[in-house]
Protein backbone atom coordinates (compact mmCIF):
# COMPACT_ATOMS: atom_id res chain seq x y z
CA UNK A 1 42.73 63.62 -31.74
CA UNK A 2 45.77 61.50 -32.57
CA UNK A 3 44.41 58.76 -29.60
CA UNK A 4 41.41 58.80 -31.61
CA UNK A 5 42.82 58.29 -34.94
CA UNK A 6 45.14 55.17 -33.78
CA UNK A 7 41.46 54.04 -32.50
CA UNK A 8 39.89 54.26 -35.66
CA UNK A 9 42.69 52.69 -37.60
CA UNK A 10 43.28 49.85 -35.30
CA UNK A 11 39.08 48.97 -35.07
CA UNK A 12 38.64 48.88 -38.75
CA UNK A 13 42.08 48.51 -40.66
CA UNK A 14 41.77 46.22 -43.36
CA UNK A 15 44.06 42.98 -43.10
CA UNK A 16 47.28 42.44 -45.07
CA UNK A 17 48.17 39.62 -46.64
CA UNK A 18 51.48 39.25 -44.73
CA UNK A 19 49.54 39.58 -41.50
CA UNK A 20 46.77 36.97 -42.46
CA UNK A 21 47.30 33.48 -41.36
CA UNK A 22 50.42 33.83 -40.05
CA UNK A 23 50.38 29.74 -38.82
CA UNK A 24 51.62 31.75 -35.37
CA UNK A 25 50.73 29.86 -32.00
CA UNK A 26 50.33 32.64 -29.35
CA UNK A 27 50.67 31.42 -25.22
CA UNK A 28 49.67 33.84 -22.73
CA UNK A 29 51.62 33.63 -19.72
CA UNK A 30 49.99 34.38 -16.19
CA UNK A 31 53.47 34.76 -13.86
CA UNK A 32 55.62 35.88 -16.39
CA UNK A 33 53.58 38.63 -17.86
CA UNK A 34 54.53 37.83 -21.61
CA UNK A 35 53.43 35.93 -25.09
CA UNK A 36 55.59 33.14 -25.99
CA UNK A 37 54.55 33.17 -29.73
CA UNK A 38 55.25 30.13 -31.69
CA UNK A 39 55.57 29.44 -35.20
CA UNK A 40 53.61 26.65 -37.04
CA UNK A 41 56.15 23.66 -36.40
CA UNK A 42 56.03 25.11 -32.92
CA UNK A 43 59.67 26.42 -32.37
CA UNK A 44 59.47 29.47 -29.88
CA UNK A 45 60.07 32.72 -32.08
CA UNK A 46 59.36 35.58 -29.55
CA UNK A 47 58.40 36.33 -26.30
CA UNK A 48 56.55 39.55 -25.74
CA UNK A 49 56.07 41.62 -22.60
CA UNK A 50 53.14 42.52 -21.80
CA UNK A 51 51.15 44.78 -19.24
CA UNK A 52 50.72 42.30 -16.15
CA UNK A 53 49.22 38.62 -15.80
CA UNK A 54 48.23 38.46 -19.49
CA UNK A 55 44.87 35.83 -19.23
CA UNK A 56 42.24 35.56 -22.45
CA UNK A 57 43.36 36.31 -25.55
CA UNK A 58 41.44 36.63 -29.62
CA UNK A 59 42.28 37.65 -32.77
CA UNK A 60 39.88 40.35 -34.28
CA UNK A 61 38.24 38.92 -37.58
CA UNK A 62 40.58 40.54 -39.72
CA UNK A 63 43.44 38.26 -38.12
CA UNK A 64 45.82 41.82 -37.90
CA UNK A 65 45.17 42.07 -34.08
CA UNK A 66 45.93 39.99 -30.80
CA UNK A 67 44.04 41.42 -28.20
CA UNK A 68 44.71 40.10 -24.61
CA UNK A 69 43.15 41.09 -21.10
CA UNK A 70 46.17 41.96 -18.64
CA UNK A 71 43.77 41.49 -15.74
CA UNK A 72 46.75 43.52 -12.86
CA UNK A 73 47.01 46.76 -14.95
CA UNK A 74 43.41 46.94 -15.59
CA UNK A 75 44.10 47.12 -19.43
CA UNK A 76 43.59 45.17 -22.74
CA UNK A 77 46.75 45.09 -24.65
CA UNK A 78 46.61 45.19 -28.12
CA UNK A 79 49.10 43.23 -30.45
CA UNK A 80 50.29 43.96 -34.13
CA UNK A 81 50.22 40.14 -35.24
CA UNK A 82 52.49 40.60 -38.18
CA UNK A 83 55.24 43.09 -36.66
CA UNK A 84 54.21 41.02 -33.03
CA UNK A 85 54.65 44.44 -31.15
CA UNK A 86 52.25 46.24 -29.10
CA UNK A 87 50.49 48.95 -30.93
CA UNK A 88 47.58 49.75 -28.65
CA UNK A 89 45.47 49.11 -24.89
CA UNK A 90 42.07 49.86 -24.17
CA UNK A 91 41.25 50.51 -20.28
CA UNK A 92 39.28 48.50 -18.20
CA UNK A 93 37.75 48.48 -15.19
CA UNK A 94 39.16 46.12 -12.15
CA UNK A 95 41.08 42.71 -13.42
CA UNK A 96 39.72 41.90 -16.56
CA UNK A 97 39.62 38.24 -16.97
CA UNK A 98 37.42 37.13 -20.10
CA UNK A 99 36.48 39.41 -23.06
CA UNK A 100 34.52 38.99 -25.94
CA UNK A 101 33.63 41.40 -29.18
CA UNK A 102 30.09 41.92 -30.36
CA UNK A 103 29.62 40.22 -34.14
CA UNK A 104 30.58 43.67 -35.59
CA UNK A 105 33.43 43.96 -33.52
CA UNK A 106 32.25 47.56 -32.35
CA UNK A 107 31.96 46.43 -28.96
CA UNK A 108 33.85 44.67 -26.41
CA UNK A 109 32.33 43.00 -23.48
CA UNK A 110 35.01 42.51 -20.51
CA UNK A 111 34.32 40.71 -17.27
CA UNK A 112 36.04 42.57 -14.33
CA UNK A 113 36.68 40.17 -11.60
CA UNK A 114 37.17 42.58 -9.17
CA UNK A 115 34.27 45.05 -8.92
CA UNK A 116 31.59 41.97 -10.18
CA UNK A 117 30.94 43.54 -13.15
CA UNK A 118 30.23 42.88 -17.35
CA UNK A 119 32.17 46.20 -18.88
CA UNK A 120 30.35 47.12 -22.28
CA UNK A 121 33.35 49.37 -23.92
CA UNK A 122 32.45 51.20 -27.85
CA UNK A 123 35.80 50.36 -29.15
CA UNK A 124 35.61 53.09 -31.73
CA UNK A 125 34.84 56.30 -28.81
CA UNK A 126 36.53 54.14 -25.86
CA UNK A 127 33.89 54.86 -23.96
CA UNK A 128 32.02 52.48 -21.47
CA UNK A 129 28.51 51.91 -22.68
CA UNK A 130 26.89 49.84 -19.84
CA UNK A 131 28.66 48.70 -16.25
CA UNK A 132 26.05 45.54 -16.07
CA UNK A 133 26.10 44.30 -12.31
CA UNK A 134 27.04 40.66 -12.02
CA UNK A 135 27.78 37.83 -9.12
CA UNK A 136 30.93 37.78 -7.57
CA UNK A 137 34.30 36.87 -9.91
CA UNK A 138 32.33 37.08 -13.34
CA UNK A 139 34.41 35.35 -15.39
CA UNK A 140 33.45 33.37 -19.34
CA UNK A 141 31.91 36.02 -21.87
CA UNK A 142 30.20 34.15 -25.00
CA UNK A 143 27.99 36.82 -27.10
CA UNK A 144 26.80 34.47 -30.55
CA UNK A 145 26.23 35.95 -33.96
CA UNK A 146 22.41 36.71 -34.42
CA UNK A 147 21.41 37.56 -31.17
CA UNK A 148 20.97 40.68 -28.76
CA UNK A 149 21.50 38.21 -25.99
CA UNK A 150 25.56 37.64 -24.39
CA UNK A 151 26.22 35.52 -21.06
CA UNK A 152 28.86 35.77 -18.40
CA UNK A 153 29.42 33.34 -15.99
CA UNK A 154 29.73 33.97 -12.43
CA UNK A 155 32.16 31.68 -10.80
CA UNK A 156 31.21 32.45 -6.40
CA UNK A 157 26.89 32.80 -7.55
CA UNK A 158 27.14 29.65 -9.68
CA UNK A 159 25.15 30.95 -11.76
CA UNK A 160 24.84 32.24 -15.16
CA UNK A 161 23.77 35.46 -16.50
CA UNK A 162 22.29 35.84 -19.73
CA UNK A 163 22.40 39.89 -20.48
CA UNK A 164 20.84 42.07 -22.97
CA UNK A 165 23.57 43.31 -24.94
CA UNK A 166 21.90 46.76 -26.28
CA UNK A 167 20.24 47.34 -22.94
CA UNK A 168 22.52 46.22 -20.53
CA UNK A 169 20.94 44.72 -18.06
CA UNK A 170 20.34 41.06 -16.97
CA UNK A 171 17.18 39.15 -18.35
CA UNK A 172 18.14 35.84 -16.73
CA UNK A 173 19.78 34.09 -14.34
CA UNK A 174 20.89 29.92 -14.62
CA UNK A 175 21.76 28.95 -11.47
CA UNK A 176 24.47 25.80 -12.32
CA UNK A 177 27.32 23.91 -10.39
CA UNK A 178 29.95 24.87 -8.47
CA UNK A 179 32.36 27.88 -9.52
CA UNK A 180 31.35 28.23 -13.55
CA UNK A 181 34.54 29.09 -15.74
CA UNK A 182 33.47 29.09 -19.47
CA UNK A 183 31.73 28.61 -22.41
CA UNK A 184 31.50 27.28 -25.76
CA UNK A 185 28.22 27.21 -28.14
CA UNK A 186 27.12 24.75 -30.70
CA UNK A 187 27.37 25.83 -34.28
CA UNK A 188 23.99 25.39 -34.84
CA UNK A 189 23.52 27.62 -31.74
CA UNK A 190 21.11 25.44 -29.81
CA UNK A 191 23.03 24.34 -27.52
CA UNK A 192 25.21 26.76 -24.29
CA UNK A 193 27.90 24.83 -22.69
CA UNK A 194 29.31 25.94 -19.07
CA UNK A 195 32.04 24.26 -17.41
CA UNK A 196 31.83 23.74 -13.80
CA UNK A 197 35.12 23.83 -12.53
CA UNK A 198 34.14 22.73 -8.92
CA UNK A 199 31.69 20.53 -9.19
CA UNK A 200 33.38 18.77 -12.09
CA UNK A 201 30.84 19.11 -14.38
CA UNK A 202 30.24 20.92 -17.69
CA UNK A 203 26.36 22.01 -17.97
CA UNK A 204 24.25 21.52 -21.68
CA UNK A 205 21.70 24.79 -21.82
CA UNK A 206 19.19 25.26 -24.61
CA UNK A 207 19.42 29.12 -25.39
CA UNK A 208 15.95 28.84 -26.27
CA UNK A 209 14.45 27.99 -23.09
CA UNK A 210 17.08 28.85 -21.33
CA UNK A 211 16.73 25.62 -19.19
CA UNK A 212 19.23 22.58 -18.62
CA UNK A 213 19.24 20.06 -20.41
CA UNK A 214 22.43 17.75 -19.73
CA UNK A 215 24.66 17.47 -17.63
CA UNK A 216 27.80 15.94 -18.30
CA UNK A 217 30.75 14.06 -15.80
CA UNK A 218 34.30 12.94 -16.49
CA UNK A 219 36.57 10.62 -14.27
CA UNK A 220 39.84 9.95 -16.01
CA UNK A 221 41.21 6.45 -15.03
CA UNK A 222 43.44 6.85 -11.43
CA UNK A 223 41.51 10.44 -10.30
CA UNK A 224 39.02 11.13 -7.83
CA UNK A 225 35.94 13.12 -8.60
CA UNK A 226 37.52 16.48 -6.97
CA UNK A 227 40.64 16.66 -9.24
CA UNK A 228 38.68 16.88 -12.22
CA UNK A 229 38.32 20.74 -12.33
CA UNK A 230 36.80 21.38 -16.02
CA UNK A 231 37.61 24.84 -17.49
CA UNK A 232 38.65 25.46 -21.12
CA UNK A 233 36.35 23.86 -24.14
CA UNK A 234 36.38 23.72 -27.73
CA UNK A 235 34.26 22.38 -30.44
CA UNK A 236 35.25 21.35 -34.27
CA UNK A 237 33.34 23.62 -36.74
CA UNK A 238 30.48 20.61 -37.62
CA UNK A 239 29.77 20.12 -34.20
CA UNK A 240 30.67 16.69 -33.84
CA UNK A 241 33.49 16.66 -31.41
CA UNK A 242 34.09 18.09 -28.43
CA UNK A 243 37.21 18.64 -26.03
CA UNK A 244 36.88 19.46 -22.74
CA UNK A 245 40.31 20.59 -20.22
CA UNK A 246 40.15 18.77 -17.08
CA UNK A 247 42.36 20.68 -15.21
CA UNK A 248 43.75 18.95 -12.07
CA UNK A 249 43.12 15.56 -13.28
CA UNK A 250 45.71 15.92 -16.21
CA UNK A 251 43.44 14.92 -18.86
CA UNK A 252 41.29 16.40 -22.03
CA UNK A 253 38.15 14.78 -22.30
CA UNK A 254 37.38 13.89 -26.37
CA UNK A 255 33.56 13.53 -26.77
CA UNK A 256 31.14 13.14 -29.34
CA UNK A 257 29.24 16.79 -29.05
CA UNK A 258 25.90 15.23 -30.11
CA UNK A 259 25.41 12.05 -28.41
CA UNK A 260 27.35 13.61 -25.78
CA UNK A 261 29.49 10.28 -25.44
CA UNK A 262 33.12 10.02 -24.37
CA UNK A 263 35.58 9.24 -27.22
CA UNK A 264 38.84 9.29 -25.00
CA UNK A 265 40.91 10.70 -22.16
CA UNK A 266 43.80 11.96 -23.14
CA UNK A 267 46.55 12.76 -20.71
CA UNK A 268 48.74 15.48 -21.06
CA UNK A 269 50.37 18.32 -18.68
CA UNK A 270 49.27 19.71 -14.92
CA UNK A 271 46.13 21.63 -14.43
CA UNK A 272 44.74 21.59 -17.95
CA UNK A 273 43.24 24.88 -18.21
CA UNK A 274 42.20 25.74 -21.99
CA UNK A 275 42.33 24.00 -25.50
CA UNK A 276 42.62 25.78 -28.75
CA UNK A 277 42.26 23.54 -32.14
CA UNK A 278 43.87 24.31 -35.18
CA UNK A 279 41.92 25.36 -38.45
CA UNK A 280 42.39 22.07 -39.74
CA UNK A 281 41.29 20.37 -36.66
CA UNK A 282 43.78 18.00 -36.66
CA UNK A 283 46.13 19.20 -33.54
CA UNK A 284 44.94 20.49 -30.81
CA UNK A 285 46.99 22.64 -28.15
CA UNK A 286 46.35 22.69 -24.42
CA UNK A 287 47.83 24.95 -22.02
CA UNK A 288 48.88 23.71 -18.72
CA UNK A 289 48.70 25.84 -16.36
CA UNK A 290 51.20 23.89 -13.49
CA UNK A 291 54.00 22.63 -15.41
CA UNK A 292 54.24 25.48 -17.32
CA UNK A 293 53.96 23.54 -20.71
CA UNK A 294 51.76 23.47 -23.99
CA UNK A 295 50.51 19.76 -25.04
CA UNK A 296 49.91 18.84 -28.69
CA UNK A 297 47.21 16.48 -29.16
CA UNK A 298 46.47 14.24 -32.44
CA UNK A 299 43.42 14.95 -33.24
CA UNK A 300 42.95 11.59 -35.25
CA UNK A 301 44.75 8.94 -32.71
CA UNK A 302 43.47 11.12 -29.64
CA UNK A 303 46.97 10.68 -28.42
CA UNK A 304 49.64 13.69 -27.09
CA UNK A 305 52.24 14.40 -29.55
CA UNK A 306 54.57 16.13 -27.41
CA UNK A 307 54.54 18.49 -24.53
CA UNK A 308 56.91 21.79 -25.41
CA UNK A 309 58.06 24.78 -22.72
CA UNK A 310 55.88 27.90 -22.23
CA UNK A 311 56.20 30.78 -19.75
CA UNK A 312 54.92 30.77 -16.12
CA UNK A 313 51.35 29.47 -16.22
CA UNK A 314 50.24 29.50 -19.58
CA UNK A 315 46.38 30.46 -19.73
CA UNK A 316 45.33 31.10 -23.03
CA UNK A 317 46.18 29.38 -26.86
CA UNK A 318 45.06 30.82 -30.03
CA UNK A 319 46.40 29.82 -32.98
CA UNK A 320 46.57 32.52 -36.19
CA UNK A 321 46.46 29.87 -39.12
């Protein structure tokens, strides 16, 4: 009964003003199985151990909790943002890589890399709703406001797989390029973006058809087409611009989200792997995942501010401002 109270509280506790907009810049850490948290002019304040290889990461709406997938203990770890302690972790099945909550943040949905399934947990009863069968190595979880529909990528069936959430089983399939990583939609929600890690290429779906529509390629000046391994995305709140990690090839591609043209490549650490942008939108932070650094990124000059020291491959940015 206790277990279940802690549940309850930590679901649905309302958020404090100490613990709201902290201007905190969280780095999960891969290899060295901690948070470096950061405060908003970016000196390290704290490093947090955490169940191991800490990947995604989000903040619940309320901004009180960090929740990250720890995909080698099979758990999601569960973060007090204010007191920066852990407070909480919700089993999952094998290696959870990506995670996303349902709008009313009752629900989790949790790829498991290892058993090739989308894990639908009740975060209230801790219970596992639906086991939906997926490819191989599901990976990016998107599920968008006003919609029974989520998708999860599948990075060895390029393909992805567009799931009803309340049912729990798979409607569609998109077959796209080579090893799909993640996803970021529109904000008028038209538009699902994959990234293609493989095939270098980031794929434009309309939800409503479900059919491709674009398909977009980036070659930073001095690369050849195989470095450019495209994983982490992010889009300012109008639409208009949108970043795109390049992984291998060092770069983050700045584009203009509707016409779809490139703005600039900006270089910054090795293996770009995901890009975070702060409420503002005028920095943006990328985590590079092979020289074990964050970049900053002007957001108005589209050039790197600085590069500063995380833990052993950094994975995932979110920023609490």
């Amino acid at each position: 009964m206790r277990f279940i109270l802690l549940a309850i509280f930590l679901v649905f506790a309302p958020a404090t003003s100490s613990a709201l907009n902290t201007g905190r810049i969280f780095v999960s850490n891969e290899k060295s199985h901690d948070i470096y948290v950061y405060d908003a002019d970016f000196n390290l304040i704290k490093q947090i151990e955490t169940s191991q290889r800490p990947r995604d990461m989000k903040l619940n709406a309320a901004r009180t909790l960090l929740y990250v997938a720890c995909g080698d203990d099979d758990i999601i770890d569960v973060i007090d943002v204010e007191t920066l302690e852990i407070v909480d972790g919700i089993p999952t099945g094998p290696s959870p890589e990506v995670f996303e909550f349902s709008p009313d943040e009752s629900q989790i949905y949790v790829s498991n890399e290892e058993d090739s399934m989308l894990e639908i947990i009740d975060l209230l009863a801790r219970i596992t709703v639906h086991d939906v069968p997926t490819g191989a190595e599901p990976e990016g979880v998107i599920a968008p406001a006003g919609s029974n529909k989520l998708y999860v990528t599948s990075e060895v069936a390029d393909m992805v797989h567009v799931v009803d959430r309340d049912k729990g089983v798979v409607t569609n399939n998109i077959i796209v390029g080579t090893r799909p990583r993640r996803f970021v939609i529109t904000p008028d929600t038209n538009e699902l973006w994959v990234s293609a890690e493989l095939s270098s290429e980031i794929y434009v779906i309309d939800r409503t058809s479900e059919e491709i529509t674009e398909i977009l390629e980036f070659l930073p000046p001095g690369f050849r087409p195989e470095d450019v391994t495209p994983v982490g995305m992010a889009l300012t709140r109008d639409g208009g611009i949108g970043l795109i990690s390049l992984g291998r090839a060092n770069h983050v591609a700045i584009i203009d989200a509707r016409s779809k043209e490139l703005l600039s490549y900006v270089l910054v650490g090795r293996r770009a792997w995901s890009v975070a942008l702060s409420r503002d939108e005028k920095i943006a932070v990328v985590a590079n995942g092979l020289s074990d650094d964050i970049t900053l990124i002007d957001m108005q000059t589209y050039r790197p501010i600085r590069s500063i020291p995380a833990g052993r491959v950094p994975h995932t940015v979110v920023i609490d401002d």
